[in-house]
PDB file of N, CA and C in Angstrom:
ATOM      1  N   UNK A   1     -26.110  65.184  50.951  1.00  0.00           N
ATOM      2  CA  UNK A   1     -27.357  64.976  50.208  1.00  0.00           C
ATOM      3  C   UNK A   1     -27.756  63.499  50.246  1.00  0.00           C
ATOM      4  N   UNK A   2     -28.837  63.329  50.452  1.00  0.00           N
ATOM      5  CA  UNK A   2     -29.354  62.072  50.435  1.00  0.00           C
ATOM      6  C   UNK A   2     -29.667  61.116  49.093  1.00  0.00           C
ATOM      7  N   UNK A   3     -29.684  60.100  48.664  1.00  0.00           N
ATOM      8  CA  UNK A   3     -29.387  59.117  47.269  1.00  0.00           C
ATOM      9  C   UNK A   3     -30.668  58.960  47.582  1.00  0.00           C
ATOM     10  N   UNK A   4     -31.287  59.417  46.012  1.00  0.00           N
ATOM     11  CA  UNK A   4     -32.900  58.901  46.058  1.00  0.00           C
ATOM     12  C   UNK A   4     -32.912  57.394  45.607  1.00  0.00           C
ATOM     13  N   UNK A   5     -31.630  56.557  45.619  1.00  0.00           N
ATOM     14  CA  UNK A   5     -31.837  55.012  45.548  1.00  0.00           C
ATOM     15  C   UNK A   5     -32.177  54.517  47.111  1.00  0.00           C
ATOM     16  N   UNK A   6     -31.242  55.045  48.077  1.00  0.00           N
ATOM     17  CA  UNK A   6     -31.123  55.070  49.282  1.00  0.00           C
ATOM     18  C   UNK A   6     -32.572  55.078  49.826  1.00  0.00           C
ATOM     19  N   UNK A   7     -33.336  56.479  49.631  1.00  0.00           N
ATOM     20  CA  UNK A   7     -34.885  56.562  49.860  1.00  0.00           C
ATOM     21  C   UNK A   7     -35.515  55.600  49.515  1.00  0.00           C
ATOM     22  N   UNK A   8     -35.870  55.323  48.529  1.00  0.00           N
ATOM     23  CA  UNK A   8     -36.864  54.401  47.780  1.00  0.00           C
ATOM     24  C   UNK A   8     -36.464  53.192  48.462  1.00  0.00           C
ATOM     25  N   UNK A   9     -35.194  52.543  48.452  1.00  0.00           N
ATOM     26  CA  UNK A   9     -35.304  51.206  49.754  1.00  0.00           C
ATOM     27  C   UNK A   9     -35.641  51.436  50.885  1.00  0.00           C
ATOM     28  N   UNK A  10     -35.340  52.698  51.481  1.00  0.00           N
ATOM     29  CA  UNK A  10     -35.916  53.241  53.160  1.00  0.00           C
ATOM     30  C   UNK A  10     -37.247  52.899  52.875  1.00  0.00           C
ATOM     31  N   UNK A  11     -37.959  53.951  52.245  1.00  0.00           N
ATOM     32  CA  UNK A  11     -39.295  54.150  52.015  1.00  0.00           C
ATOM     33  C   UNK A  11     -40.107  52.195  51.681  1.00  0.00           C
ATOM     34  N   UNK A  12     -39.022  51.997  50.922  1.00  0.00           N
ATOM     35  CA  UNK A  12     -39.985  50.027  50.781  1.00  0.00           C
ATOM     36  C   UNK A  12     -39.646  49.599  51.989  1.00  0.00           C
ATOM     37  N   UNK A  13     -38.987  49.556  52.498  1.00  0.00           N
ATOM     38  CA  UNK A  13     -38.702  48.905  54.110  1.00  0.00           C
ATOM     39  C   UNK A  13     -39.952  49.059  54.566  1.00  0.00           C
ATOM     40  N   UNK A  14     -39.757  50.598  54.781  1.00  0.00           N
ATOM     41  CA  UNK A  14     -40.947  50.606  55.642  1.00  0.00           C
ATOM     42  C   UNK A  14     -41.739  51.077  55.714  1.00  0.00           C
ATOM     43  N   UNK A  15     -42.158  50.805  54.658  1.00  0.00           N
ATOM     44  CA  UNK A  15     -43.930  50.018  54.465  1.00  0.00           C
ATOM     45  C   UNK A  15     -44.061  48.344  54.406  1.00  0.00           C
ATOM     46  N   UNK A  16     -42.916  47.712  53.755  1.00  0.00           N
ATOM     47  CA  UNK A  16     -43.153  46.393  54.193  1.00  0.00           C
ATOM     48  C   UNK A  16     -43.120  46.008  55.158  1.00  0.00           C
ATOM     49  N   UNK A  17     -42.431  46.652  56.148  1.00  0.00           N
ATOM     50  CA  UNK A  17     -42.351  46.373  57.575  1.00  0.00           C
ATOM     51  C   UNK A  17     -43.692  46.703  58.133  1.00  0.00           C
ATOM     52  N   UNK A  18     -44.354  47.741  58.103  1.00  0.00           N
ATOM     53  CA  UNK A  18     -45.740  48.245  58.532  1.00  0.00           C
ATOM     54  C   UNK A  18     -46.853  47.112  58.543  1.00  0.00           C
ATOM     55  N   UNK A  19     -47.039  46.459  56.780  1.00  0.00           N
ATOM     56  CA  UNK A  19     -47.765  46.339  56.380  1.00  0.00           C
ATOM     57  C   UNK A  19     -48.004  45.077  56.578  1.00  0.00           C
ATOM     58  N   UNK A  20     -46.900  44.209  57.024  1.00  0.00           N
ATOM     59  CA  UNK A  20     -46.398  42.478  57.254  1.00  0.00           C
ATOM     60  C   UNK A  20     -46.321  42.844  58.365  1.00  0.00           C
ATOM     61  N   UNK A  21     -45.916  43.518  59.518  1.00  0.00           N
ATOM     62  CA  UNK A  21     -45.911  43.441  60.948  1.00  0.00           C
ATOM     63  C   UNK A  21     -46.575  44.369  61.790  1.00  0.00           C
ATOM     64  N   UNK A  22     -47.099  45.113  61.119  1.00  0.00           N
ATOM     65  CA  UNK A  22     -48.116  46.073  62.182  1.00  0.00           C
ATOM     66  C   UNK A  22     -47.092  47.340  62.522  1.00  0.00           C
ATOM     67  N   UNK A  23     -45.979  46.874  62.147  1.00  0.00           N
ATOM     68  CA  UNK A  23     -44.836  47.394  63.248  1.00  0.00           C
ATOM     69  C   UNK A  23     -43.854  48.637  62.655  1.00  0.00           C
ATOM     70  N   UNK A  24     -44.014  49.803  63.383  1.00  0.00           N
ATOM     71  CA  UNK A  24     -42.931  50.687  62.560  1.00  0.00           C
ATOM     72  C   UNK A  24     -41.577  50.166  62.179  1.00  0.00           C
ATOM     73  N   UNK A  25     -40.709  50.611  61.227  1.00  0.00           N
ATOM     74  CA  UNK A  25     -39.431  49.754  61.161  1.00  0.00           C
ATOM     75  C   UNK A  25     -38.670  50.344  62.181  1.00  0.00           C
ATOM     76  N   UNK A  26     -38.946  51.335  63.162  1.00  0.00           N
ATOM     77  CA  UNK A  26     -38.232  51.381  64.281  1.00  0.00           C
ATOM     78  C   UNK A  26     -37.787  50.498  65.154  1.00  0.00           C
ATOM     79  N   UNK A  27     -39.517  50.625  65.796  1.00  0.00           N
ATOM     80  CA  UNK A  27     -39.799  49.112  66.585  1.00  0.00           C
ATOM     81  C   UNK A  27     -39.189  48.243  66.204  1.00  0.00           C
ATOM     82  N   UNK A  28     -39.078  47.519  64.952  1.00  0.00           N
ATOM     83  CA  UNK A  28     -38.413  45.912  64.375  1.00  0.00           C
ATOM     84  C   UNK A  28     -37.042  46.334  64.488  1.00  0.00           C
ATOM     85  N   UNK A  29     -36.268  47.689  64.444  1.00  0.00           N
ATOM     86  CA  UNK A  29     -34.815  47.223  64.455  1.00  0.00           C
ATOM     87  C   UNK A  29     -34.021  47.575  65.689  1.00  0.00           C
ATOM     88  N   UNK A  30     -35.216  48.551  66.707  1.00  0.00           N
ATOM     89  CA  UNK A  30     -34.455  48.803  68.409  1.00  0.00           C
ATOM     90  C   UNK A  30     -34.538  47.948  68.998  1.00  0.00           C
ATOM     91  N   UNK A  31     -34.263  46.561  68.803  1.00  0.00           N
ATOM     92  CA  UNK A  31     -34.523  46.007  69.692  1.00  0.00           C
ATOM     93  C   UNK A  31     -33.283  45.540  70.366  1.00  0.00           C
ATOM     94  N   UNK A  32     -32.530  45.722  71.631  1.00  0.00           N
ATOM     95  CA  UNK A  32     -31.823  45.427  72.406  1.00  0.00           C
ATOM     96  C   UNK A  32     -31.173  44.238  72.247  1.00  0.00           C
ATOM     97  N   UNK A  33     -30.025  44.298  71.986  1.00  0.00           N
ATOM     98  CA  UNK A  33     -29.156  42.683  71.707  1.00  0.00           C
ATOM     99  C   UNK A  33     -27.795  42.754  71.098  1.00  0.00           C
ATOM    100  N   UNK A  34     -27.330  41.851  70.489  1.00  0.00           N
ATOM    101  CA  UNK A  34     -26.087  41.543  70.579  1.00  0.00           C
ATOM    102  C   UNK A  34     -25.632  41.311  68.606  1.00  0.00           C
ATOM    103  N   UNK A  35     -24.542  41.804  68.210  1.00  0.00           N
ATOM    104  CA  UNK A  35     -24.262  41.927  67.031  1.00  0.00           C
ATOM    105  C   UNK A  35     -22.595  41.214  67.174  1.00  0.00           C
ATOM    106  N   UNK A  36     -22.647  40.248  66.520  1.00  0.00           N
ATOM    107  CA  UNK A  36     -21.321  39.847  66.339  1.00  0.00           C
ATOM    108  C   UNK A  36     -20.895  39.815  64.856  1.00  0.00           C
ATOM    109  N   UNK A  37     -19.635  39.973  63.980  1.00  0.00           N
ATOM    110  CA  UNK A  37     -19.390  39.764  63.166  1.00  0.00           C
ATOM    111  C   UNK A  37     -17.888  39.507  62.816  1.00  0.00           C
ATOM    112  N   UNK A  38     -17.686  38.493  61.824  1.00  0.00           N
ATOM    113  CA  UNK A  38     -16.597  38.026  61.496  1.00  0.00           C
ATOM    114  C   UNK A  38     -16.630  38.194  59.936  1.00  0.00           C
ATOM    115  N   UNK A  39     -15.248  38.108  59.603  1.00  0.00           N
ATOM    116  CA  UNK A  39     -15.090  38.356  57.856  1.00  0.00           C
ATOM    117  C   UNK A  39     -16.277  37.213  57.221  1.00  0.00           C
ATOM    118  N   UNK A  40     -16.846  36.078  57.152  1.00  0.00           N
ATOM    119  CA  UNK A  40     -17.813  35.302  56.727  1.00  0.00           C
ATOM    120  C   UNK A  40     -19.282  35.394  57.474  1.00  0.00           C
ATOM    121  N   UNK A  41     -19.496  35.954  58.759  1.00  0.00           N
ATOM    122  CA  UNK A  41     -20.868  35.761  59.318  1.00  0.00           C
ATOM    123  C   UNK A  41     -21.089  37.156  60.508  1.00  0.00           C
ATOM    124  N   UNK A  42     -22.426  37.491  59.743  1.00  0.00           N
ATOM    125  CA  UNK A  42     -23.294  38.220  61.148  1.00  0.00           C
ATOM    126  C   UNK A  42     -23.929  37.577  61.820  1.00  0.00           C
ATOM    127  N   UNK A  43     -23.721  37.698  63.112  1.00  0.00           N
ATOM    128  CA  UNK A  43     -24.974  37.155  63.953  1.00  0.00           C
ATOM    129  C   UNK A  43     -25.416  37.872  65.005  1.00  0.00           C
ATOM    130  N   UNK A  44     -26.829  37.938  64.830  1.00  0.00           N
ATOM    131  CA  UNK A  44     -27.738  38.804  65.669  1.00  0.00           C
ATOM    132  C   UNK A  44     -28.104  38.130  66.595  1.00  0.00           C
ATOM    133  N   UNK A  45     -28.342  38.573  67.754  1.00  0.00           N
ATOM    134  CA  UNK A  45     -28.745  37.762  68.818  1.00  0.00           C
ATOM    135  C   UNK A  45     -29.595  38.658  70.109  1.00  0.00           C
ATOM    136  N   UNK A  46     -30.752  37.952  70.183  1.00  0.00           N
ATOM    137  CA  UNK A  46     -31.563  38.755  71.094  1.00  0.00           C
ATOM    138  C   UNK A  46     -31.936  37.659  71.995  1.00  0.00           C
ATOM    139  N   UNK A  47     -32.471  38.072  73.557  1.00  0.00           N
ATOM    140  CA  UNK A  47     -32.586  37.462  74.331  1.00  0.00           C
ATOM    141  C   UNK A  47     -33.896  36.553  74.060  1.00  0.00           C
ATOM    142  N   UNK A  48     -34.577  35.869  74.394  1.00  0.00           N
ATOM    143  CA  UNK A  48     -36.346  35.215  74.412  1.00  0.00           C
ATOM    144  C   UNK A  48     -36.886  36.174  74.768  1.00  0.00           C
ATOM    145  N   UNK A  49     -37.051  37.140  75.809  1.00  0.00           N
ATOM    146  CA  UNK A  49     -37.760  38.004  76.244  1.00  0.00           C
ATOM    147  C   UNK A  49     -38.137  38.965  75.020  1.00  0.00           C
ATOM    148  N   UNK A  50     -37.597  38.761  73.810  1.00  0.00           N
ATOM    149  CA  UNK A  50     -37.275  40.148  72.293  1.00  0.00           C
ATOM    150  C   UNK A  50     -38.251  39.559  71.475  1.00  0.00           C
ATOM    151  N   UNK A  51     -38.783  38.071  71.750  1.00  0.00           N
ATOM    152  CA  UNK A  51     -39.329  37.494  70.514  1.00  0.00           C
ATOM    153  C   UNK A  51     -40.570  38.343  70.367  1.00  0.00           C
ATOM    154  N   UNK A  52     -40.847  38.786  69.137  1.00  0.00           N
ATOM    155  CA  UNK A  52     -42.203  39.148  68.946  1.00  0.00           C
ATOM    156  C   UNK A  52     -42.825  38.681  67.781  1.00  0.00           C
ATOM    157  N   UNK A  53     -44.287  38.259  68.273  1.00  0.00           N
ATOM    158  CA  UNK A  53     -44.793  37.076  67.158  1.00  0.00           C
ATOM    159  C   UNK A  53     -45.116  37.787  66.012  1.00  0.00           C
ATOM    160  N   UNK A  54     -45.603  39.105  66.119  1.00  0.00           N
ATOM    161  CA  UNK A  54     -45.615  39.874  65.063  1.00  0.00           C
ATOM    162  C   UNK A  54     -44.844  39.960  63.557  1.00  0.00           C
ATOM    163  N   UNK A  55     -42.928  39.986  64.380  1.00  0.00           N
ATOM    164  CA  UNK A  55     -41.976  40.048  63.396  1.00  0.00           C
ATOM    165  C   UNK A  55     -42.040  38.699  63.021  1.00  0.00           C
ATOM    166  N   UNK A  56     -41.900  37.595  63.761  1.00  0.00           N
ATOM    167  CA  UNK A  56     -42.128  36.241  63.282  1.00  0.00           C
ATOM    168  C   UNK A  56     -43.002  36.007  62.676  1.00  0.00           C
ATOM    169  N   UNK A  57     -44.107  36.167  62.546  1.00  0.00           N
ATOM    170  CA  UNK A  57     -45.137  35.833  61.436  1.00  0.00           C
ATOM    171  C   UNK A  57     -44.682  36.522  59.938  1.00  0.00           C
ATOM    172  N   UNK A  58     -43.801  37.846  59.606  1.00  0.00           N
ATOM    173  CA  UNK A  58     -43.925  38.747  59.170  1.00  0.00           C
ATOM    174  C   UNK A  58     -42.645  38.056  58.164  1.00  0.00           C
ATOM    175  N   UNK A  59     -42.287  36.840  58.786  1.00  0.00           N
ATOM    176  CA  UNK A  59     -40.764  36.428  58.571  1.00  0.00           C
ATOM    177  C   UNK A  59     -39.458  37.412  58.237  1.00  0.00           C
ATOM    178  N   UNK A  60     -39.702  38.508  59.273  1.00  0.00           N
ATOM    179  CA  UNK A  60     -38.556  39.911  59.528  1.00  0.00           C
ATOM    180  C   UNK A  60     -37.426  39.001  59.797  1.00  0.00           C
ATOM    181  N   UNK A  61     -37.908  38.091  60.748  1.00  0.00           N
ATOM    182  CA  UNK A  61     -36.386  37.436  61.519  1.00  0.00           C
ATOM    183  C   UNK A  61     -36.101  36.299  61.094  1.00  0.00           C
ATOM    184  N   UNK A  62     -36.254  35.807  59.710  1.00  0.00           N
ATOM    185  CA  UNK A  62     -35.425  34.361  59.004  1.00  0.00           C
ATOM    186  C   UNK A  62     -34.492  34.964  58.611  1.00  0.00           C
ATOM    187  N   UNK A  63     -33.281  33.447  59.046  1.00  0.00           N
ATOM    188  CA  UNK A  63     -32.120  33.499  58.897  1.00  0.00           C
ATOM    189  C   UNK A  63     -31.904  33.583  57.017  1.00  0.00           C
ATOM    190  N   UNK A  64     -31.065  34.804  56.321  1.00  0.00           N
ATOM    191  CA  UNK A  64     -31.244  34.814  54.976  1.00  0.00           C
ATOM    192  C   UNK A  64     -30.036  33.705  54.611  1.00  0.00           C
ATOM    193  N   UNK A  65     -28.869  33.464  55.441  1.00  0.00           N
ATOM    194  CA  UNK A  65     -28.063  32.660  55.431  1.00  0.00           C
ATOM    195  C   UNK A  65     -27.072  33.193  54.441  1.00  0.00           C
ATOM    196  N   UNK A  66     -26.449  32.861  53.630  1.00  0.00           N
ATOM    197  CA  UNK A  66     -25.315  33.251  52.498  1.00  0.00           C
ATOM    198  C   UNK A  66     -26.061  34.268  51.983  1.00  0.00           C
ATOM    199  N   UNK A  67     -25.580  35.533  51.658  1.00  0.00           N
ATOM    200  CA  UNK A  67     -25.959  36.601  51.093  1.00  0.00           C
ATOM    201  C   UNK A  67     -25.104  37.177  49.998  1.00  0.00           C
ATOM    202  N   UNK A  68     -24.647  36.404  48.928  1.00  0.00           N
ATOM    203  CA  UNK A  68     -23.835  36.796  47.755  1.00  0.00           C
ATOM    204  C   UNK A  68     -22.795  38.362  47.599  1.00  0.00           C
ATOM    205  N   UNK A  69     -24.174  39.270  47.686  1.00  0.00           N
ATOM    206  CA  UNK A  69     -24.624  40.979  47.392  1.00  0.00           C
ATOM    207  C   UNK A  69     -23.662  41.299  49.013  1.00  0.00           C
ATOM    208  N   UNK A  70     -23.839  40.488  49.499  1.00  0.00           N
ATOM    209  CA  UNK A  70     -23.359  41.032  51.354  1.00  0.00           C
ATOM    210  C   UNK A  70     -21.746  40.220  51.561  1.00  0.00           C
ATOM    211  N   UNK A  71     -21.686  39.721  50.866  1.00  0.00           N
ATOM    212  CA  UNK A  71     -20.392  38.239  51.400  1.00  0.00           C
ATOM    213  C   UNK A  71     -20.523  38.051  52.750  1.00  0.00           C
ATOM    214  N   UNK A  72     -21.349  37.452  53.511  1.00  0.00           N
ATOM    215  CA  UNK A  72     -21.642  37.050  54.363  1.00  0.00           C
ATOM    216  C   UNK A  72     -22.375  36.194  54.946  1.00  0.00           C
ATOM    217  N   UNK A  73     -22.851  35.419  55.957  1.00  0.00           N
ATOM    218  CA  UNK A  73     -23.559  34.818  56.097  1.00  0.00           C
ATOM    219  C   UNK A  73     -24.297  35.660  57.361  1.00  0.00           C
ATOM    220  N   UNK A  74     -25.778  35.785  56.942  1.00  0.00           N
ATOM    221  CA  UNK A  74     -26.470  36.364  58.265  1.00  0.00           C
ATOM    222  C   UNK A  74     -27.599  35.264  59.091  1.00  0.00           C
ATOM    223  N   UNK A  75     -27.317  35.871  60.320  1.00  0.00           N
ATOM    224  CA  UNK A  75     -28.355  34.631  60.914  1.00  0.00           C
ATOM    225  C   UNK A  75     -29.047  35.476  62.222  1.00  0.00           C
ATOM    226  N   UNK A  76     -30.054  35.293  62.694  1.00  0.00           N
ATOM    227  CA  UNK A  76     -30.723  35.721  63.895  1.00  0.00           C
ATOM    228  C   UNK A  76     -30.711  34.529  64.645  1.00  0.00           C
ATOM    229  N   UNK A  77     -30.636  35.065  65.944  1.00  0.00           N
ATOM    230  CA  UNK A  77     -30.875  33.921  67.069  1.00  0.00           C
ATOM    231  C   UNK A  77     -31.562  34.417  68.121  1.00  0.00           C
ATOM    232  N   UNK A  78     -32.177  33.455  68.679  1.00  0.00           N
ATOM    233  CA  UNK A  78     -32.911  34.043  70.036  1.00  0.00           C
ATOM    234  C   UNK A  78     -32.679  33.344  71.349  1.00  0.00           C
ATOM    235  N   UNK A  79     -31.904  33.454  72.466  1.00  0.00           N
ATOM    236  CA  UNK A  79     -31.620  32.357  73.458  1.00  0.00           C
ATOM    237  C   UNK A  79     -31.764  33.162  74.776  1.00  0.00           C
ATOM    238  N   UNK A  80     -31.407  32.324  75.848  1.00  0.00           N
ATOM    239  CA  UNK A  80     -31.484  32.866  77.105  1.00  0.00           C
ATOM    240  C   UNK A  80     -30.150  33.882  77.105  1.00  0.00           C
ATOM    241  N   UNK A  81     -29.801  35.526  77.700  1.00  0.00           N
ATOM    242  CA  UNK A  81     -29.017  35.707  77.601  1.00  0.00           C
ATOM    243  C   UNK A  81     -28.588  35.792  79.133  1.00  0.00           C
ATOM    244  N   UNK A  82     -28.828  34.896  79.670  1.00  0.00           N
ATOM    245  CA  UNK A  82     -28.367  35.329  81.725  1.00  0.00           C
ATOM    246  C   UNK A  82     -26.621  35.779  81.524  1.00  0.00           C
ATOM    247  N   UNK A  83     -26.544  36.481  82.648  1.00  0.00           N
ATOM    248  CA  UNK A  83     -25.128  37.100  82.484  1.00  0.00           C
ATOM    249  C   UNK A  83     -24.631  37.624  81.495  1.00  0.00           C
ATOM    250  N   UNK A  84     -24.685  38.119  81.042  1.00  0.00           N
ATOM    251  CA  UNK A  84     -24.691  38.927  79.616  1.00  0.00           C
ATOM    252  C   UNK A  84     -25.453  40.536  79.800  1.00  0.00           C
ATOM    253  N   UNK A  85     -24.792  41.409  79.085  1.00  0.00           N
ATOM    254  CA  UNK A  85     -25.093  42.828  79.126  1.00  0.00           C
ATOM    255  C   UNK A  85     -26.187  43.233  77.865  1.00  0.00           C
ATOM    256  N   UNK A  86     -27.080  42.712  77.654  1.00  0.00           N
ATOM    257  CA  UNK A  86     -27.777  43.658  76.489  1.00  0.00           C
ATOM    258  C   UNK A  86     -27.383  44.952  75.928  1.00  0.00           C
ATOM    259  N   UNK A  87     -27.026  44.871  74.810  1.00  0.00           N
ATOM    260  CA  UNK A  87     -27.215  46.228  74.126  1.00  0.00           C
ATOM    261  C   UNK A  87     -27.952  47.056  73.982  1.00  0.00           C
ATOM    262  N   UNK A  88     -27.963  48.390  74.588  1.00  0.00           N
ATOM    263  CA  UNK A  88     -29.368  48.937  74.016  1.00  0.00           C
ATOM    264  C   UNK A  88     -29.539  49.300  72.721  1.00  0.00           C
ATOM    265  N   UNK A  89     -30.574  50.034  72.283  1.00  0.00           N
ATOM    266  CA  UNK A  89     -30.217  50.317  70.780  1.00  0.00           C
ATOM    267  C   UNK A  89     -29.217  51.395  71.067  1.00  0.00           C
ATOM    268  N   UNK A  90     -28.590  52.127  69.370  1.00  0.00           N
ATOM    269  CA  UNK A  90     -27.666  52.419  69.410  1.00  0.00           C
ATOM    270  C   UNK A  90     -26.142  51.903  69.666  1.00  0.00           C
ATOM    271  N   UNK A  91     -26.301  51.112  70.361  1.00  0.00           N
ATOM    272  CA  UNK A  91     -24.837  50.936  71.386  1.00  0.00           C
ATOM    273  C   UNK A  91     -24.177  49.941  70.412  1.00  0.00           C
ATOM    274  N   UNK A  92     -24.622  49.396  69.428  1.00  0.00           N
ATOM    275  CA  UNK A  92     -24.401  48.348  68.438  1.00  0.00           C
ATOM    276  C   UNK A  92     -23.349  48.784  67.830  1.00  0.00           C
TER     277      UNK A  92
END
């Protein structure tokens, strides 16, 4: 059974996602790349070719940095990935 707390954050996602980026929250989270994590930090990482000005204007992709609620530190990055295997979605 599904947690109608669970919904109601799905459901605010995405519409904030819609409504700040044009963009289904699909679109903003398939995007092909690289997930690393250690006991203190996530880091997301997508190639330059991923940037979309959309999510950037929308500030989807600022780094939230220390996340209390998460014990972690999260960060996005965007760089050249030559030699390197992209993830597709899913494969994360």
């Amino acid at each position: 059974p599904h947690s109608p707390h669970l919904f109601a954050w799905y459901s605010a996602l995405r519409t904030y996602t819609h409504r700040h980026s044009h963009l289904s929250l699909k679109a903003v989270i398939s995007r092909p790349g690289y997930l690393a994590f250690t006991p203190t930090h996530i880091d997301l990482t997508f190639d330059l070719s991923q940037i979309d000005i959309r999510i950037r204007k929308a500030g989807l992709d600022l780094n939230p940095g220390w996340l209390p609620w998460f014990g972690r530190v999260v960060q996005f990055h965007y760089e050249k990935v030559a030699g390197r295997t992209v993830a597709e979605p899913g494969e994360l």
